[in-house]
N, C-alpha and C. Protein backbone atom coordinates (compact mmCIF):
# COMPACT_ATOMS: atom_id res chain seq x y z
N UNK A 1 109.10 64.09 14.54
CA UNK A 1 108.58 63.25 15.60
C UNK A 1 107.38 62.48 15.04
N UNK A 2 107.73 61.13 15.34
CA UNK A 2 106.44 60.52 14.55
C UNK A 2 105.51 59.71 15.25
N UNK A 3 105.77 60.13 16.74
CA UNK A 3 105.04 59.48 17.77
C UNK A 3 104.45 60.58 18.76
N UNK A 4 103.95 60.22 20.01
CA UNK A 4 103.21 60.69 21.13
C UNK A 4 103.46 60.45 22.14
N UNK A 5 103.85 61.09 23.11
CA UNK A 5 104.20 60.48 24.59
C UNK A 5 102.97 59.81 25.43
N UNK A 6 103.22 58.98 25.43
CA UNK A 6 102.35 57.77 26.25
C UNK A 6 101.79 58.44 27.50
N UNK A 7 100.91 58.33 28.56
CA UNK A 7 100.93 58.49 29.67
C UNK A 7 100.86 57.00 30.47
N UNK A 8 102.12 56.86 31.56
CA UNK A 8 101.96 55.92 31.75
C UNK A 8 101.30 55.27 33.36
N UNK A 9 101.19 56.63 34.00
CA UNK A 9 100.47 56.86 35.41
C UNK A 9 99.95 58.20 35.30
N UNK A 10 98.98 58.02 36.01
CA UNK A 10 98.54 59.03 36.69
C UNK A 10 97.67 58.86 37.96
N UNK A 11 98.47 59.65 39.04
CA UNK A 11 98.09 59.07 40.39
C UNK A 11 96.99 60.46 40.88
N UNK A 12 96.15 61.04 39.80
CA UNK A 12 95.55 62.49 40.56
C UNK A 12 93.71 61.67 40.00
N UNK A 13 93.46 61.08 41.38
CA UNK A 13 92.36 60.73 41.24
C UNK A 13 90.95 60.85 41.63
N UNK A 14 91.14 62.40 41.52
CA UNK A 14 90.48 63.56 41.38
C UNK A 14 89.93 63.64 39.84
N UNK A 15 90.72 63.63 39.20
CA UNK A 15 89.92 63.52 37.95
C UNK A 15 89.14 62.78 37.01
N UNK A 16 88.25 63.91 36.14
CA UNK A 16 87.35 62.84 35.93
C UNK A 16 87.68 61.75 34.89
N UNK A 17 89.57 61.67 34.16
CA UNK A 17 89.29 61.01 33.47
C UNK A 17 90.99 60.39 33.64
N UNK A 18 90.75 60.01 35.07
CA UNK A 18 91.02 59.55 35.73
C UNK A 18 91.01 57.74 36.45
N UNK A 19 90.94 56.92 35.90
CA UNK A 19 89.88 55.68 35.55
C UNK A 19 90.94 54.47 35.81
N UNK A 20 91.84 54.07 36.80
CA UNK A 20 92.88 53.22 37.05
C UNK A 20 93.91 53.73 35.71
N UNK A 21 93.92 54.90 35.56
CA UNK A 21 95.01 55.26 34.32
C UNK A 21 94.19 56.57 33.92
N UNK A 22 95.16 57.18 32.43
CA UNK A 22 94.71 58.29 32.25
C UNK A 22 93.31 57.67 31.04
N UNK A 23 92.14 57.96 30.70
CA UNK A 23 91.43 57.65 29.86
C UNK A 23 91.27 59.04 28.76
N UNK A 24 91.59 60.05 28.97
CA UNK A 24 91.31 60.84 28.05
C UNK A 24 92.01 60.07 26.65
N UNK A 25 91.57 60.91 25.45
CA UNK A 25 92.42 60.22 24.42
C UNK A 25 93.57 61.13 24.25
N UNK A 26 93.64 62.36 24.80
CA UNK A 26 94.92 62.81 24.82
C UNK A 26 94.94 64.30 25.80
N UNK A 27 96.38 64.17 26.60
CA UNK A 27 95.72 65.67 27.22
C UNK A 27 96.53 66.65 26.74
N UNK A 28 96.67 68.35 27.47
CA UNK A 28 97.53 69.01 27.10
C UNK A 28 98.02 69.46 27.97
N UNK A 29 99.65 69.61 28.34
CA UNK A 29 100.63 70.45 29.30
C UNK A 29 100.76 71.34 29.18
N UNK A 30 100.16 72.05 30.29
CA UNK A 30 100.83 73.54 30.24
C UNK A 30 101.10 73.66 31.65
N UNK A 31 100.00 74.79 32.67
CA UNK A 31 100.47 75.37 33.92
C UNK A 31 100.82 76.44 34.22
N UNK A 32 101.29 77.36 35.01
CA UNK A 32 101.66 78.08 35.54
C UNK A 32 103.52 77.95 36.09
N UNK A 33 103.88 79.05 35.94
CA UNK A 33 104.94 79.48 36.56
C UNK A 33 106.41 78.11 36.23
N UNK A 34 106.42 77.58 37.54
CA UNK A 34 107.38 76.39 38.07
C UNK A 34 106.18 75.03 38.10
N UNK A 35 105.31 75.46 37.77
CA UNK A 35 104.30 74.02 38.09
C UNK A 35 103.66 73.30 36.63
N UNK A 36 104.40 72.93 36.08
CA UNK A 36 103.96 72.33 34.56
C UNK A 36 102.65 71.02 35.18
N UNK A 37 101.74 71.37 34.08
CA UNK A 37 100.48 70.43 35.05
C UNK A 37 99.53 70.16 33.80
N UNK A 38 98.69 69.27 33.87
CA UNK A 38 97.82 68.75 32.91
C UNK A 38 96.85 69.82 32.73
N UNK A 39 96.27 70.24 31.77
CA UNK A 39 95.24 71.41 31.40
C UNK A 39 94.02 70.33 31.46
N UNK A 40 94.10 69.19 31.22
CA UNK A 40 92.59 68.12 30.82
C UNK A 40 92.23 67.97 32.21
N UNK A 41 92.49 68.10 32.94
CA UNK A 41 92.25 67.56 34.00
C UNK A 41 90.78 68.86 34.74
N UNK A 42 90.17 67.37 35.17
CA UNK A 42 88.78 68.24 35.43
C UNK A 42 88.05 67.62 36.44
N UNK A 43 87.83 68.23 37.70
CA UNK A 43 87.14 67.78 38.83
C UNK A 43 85.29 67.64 39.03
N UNK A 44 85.64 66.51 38.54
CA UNK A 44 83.67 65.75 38.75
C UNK A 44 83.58 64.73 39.26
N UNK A 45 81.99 64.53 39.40
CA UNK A 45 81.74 63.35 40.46
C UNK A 45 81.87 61.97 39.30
N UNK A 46 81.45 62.41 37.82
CA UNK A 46 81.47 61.59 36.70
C UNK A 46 82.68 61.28 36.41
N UNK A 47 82.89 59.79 35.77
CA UNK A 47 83.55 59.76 34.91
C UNK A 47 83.56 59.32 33.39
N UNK A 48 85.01 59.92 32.41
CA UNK A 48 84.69 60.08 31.33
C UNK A 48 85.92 59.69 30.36
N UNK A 49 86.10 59.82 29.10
CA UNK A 49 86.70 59.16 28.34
C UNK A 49 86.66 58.03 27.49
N UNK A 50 87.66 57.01 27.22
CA UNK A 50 88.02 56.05 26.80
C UNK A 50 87.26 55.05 27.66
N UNK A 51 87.15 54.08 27.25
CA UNK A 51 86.72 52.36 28.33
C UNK A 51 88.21 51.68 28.53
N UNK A 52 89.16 52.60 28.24
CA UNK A 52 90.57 51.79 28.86
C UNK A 52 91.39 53.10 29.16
N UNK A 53 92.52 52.69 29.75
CA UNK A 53 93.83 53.91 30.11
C UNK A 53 94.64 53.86 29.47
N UNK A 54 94.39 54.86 28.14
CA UNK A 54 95.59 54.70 26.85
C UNK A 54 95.76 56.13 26.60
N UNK A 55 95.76 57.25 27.59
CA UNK A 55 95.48 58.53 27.04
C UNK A 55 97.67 58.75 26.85
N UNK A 56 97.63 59.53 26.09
CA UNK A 56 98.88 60.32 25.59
C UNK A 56 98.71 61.82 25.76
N UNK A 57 99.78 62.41 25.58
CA UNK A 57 100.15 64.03 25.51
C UNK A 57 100.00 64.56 24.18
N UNK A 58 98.76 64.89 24.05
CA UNK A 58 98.58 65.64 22.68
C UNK A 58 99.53 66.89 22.37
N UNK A 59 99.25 68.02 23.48
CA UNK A 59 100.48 69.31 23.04
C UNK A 59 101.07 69.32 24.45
N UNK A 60 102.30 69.96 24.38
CA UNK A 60 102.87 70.74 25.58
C UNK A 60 103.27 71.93 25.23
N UNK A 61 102.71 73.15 26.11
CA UNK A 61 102.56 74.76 26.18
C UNK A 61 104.16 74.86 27.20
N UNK A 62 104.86 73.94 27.55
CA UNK A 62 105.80 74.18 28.19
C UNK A 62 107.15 73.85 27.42
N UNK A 63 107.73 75.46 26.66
CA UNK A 63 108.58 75.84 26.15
C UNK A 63 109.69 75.19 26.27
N UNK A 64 109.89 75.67 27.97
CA UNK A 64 111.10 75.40 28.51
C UNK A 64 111.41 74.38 28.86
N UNK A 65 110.80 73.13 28.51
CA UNK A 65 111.15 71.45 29.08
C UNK A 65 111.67 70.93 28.11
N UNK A 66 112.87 70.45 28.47
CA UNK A 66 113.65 69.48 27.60
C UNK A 66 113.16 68.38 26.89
N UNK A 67 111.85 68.32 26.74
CA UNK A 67 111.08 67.40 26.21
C UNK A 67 110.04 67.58 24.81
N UNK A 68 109.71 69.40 25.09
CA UNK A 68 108.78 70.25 23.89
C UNK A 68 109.64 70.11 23.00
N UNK A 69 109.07 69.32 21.54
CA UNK A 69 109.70 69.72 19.77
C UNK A 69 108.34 69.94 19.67
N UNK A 70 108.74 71.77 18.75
CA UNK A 70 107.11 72.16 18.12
C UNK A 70 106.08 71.85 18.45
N UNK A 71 105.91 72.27 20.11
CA UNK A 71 104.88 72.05 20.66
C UNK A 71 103.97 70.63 21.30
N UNK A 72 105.21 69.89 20.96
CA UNK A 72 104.62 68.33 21.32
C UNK A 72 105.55 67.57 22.01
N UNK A 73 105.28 66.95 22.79
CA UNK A 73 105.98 65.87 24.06
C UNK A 73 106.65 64.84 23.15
N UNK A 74 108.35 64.88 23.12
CA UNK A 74 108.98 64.19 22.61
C UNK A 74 109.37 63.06 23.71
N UNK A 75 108.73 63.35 24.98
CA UNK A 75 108.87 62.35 26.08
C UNK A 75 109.16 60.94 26.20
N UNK A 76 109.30 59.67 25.90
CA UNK A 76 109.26 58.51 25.51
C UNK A 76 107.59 58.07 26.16
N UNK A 77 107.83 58.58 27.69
CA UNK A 77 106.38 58.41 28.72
C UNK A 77 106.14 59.97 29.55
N UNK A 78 104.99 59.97 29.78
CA UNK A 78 104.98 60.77 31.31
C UNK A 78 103.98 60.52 32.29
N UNK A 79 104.71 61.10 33.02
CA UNK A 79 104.29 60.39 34.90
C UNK A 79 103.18 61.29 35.51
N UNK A 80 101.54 61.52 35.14
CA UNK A 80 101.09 62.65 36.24
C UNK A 80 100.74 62.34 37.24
N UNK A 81 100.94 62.80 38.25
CA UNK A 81 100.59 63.28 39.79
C UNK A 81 100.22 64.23 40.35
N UNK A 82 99.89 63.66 41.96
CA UNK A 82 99.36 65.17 42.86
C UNK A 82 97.80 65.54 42.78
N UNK A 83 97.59 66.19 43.72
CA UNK A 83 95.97 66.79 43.40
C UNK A 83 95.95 67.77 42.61
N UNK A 84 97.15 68.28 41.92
CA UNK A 84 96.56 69.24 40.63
C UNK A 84 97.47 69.09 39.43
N UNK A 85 97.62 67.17 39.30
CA UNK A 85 97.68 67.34 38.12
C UNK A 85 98.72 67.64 37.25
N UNK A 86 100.14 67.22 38.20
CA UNK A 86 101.46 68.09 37.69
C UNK A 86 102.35 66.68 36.69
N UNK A 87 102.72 67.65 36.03
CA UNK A 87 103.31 66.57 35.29
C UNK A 87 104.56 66.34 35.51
N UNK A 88 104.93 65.00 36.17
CA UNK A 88 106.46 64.65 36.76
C UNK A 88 107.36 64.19 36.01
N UNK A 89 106.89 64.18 34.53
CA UNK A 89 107.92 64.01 34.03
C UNK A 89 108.89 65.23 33.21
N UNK A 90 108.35 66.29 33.53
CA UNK A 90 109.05 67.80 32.93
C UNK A 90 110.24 67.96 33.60
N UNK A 91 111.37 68.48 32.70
CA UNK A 91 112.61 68.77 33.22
C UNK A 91 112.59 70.39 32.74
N UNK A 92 113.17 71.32 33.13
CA UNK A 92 113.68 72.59 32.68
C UNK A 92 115.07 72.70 31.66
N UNK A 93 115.11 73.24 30.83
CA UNK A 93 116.03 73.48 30.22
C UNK A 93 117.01 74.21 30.96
């Protein structure tokens, strides 16, 4: 894999890096259970990151999505949402 999955929304704007797009420079998927969800994601009054919305999926901790090679989002894009942050573009194997 010689790329990074893009993020190309994120509608949880709750977070702080959160900024008309994702601004982190990259986040990581993991979550709980059935709820695959952004780990970067962090509730403040600040915000932080990048000065633009170019963040990507650095790792994904979620095994079971048809999308994890060796730990990394072979995704083309992904979609986060919700107030905590879930990542809509995970499928289950």
């Amino acid at each position: 894999m010689s790329t990074v999955a893009a993020i190309t929304s994120c509608a949880t704007t709750s977070c702080a890096y959160n900024h008309e797009g994702c601004t982190a420079y990259a986040i990581t998927i993991g979550g709980q259970d059935s709820a695959p969800s952004c780990t970067t994601f962090i509730s403040l009054d600040a915000r932080g990151g990048l000065p633009v919305a170019e963040g990507h999926v650095g790792a994904c901790q979620r095994l079971e999505c048809v999308h994890n090679t060796d730990l990394m989002c072979s995704a083309e894009a992904v979609t986060i949402g919700g107030q905590t942050a879930g990542c809509l573009s995970y499928e289950a194997r």
